[in-house]
N, C-alpha and C. Protein backbone atom coordinates (compact mmCIF):
# COMPACT_ATOMS: atom_id res chain seq x y z
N UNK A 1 -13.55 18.60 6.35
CA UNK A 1 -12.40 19.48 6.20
C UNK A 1 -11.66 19.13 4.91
N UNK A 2 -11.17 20.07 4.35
CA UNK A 2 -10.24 20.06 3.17
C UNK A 2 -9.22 19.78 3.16
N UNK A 3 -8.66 18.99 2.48
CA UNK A 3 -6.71 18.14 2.27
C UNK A 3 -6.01 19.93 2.43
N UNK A 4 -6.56 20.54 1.45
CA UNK A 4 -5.70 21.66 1.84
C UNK A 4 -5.54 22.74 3.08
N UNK A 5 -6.91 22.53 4.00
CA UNK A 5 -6.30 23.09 4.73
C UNK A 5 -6.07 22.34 5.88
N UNK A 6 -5.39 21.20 5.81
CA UNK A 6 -5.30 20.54 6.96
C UNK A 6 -2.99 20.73 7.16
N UNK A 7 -2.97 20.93 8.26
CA UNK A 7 -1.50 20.92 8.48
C UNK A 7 -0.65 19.77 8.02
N UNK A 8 0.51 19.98 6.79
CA UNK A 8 1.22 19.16 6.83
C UNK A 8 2.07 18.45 7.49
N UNK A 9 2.31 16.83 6.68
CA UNK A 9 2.83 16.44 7.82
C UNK A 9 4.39 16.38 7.28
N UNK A 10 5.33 16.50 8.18
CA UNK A 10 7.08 16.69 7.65
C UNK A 10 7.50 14.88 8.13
N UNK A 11 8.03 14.22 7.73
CA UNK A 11 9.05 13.50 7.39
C UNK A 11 10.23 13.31 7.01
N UNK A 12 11.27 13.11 8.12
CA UNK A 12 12.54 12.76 7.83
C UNK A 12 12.60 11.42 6.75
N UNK A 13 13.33 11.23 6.12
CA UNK A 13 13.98 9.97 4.82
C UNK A 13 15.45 10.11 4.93
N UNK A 14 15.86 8.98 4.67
CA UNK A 14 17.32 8.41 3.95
C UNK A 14 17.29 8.35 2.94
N UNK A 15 18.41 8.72 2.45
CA UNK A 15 18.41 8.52 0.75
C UNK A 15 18.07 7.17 0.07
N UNK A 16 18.56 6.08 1.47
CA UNK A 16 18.48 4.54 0.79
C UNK A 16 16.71 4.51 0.80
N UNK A 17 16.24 5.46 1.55
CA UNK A 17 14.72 4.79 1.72
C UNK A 17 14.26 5.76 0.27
N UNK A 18 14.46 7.33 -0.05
CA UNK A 18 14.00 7.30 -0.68
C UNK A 18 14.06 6.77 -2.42
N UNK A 19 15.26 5.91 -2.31
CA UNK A 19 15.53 4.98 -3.65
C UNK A 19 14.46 4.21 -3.40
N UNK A 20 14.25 3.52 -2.90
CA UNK A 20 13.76 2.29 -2.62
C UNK A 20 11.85 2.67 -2.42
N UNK A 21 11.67 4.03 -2.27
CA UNK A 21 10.18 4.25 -2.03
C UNK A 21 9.90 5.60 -2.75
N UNK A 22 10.56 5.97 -3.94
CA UNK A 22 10.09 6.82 -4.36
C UNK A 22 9.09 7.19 -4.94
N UNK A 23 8.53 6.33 -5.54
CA UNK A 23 6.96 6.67 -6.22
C UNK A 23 6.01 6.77 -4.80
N UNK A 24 6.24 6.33 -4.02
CA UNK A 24 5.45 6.65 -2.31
C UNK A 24 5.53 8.00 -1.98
N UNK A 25 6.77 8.33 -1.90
CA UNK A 25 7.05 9.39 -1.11
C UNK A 25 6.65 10.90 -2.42
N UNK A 26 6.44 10.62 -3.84
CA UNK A 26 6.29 11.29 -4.40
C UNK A 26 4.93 11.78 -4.18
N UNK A 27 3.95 10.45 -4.40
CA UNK A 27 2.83 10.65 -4.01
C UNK A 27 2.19 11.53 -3.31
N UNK A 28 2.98 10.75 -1.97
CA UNK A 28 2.17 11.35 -0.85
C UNK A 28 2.72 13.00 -0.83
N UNK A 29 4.12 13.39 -0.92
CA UNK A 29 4.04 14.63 -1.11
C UNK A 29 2.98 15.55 -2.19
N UNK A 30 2.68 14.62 -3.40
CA UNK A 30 1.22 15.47 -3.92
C UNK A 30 0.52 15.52 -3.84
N UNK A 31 -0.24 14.22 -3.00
CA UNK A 31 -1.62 13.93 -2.93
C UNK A 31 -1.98 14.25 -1.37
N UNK A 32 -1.35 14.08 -0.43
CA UNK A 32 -1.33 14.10 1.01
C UNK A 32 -0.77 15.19 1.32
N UNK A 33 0.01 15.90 0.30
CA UNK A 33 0.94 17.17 0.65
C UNK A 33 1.84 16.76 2.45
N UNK A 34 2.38 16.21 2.09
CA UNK A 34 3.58 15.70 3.03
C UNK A 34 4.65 16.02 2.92
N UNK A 35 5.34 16.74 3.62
CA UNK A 35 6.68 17.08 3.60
C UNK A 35 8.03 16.33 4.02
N UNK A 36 8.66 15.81 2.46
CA UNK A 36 10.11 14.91 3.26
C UNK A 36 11.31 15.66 3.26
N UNK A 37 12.02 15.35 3.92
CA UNK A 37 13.31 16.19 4.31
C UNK A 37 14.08 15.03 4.10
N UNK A 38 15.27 14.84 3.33
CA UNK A 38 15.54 13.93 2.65
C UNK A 38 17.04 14.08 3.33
N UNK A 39 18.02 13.24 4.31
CA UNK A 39 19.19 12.80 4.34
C UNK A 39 19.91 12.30 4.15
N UNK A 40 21.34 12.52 3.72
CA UNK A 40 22.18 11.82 3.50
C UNK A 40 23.62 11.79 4.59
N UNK A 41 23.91 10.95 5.15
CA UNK A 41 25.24 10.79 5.95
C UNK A 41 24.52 11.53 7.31
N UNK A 42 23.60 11.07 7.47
CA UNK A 42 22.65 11.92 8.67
C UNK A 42 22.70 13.81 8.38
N UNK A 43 22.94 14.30 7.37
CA UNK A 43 22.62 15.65 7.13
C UNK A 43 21.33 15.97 6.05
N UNK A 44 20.41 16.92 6.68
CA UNK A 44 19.53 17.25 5.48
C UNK A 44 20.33 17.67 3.76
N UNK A 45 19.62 17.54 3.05
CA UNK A 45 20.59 17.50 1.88
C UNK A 45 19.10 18.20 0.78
N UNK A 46 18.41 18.11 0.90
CA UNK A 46 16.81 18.29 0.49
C UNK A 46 15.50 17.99 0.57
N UNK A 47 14.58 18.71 0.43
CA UNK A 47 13.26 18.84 0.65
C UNK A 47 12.28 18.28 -0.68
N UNK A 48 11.30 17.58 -0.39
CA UNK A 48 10.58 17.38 -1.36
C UNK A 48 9.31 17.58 -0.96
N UNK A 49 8.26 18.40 -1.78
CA UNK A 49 7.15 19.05 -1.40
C UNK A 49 6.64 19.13 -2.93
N UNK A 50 5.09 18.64 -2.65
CA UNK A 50 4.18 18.83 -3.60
C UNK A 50 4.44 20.13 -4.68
N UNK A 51 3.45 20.09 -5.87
CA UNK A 51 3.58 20.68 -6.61
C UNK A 51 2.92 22.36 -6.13
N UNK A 52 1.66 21.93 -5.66
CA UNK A 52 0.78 22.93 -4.86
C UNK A 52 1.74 23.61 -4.15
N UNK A 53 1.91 22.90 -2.93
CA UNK A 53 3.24 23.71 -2.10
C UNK A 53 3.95 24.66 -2.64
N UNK A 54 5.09 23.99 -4.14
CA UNK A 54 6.10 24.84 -4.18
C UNK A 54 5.58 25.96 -5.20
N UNK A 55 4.21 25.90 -5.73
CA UNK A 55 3.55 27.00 -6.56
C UNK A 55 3.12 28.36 -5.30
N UNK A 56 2.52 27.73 -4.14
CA UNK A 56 2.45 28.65 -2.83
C UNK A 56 3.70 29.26 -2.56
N UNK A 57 4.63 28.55 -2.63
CA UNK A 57 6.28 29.32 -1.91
C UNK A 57 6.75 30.15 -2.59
N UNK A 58 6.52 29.46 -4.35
CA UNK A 58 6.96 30.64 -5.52
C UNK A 58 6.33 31.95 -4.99
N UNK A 59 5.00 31.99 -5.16
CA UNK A 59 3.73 32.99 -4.72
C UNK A 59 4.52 34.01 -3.94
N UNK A 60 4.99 33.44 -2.42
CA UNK A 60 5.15 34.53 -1.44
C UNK A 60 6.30 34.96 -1.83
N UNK A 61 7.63 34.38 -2.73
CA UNK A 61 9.35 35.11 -3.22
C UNK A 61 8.50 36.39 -3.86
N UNK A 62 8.83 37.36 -3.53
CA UNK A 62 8.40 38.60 -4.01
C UNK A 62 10.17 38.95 -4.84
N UNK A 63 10.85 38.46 -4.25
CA UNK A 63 12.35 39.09 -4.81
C UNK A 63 13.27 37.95 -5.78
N UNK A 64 12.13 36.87 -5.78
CA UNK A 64 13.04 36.08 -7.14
C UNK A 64 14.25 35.39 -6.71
N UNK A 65 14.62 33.97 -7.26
CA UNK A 65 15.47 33.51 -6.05
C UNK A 65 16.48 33.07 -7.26
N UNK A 66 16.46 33.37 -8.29
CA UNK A 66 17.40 33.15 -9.81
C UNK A 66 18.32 34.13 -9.72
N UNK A 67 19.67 32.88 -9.09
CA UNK A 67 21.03 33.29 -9.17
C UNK A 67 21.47 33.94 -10.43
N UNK A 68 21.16 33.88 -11.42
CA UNK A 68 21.90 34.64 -12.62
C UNK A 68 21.19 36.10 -12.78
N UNK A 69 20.82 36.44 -11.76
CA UNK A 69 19.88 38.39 -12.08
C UNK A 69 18.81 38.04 -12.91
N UNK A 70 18.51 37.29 -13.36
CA UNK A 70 17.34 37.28 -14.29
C UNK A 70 15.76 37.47 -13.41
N UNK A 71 15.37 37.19 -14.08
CA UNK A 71 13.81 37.14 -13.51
C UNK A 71 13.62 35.22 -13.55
N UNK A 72 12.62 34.97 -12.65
CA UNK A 72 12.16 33.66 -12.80
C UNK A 72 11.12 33.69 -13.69
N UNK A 73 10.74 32.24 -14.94
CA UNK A 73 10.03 32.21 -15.78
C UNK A 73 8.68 31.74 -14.75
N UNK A 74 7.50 31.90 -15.15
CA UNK A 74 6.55 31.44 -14.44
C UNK A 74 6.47 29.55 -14.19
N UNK A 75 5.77 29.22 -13.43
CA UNK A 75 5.39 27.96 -13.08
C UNK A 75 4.77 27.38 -14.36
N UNK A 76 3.71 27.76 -14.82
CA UNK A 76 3.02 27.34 -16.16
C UNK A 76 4.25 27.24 -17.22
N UNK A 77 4.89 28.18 -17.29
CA UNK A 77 5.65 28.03 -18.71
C UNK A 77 6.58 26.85 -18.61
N UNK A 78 7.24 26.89 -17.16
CA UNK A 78 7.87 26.08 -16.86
C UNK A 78 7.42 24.44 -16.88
N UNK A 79 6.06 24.16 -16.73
CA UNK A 79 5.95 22.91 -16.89
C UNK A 79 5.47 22.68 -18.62
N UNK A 80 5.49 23.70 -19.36
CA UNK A 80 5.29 23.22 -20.51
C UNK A 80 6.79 23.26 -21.80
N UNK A 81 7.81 23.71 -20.58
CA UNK A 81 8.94 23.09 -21.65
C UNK A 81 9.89 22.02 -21.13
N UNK A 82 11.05 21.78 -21.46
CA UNK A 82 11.78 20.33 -21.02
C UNK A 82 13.35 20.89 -20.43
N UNK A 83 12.63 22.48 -19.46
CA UNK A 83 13.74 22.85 -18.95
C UNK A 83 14.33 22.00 -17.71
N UNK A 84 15.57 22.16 -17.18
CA UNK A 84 15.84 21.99 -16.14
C UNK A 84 15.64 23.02 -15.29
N UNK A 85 15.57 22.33 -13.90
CA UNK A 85 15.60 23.55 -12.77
C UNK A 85 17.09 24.00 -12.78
């Protein structure tokens, strides 16, 4: 069976854990495609998900999720300049 089509797995984190284990948790969200849900003060606060993943999620926004009316720039262009998100 294939890494990709096998069901991810989700993981709760603390912020202290993910200081302390971030090149882990980066990883495995790219290589293992693992999903962390990242808390702070016991509230979710953000998600961290592979690169694959968030190129799939872009995929299905049919309506563009860029608060300023614009259009979103593609994924490719985007990793070849030194924008911020």
């Amino acid at each position: 069976m294939n890494k990709e089509d096998s069901e991810p797995s989700c993981q709760t984190i603390s912020m202290t854990t993910l200081r302390s284990k971030t090149r882990e948790v980066i990883e495995k969200a790219c290589y293992a495609q693992n999903i962390f849900i990242v808390k702070a003060y016991g509230r979710p606060m953000a998600a961290i998900i592979g690169i694959a993943q968030f190129e799939k999620l872009i995929a299905l926004d049919t309506t563009g999720f860029s608060d300023d009316g614009g259009t979103d720039e593609p994924i490719e262009e985007s990793r070849n300049t030194n924008k911020r998100c």
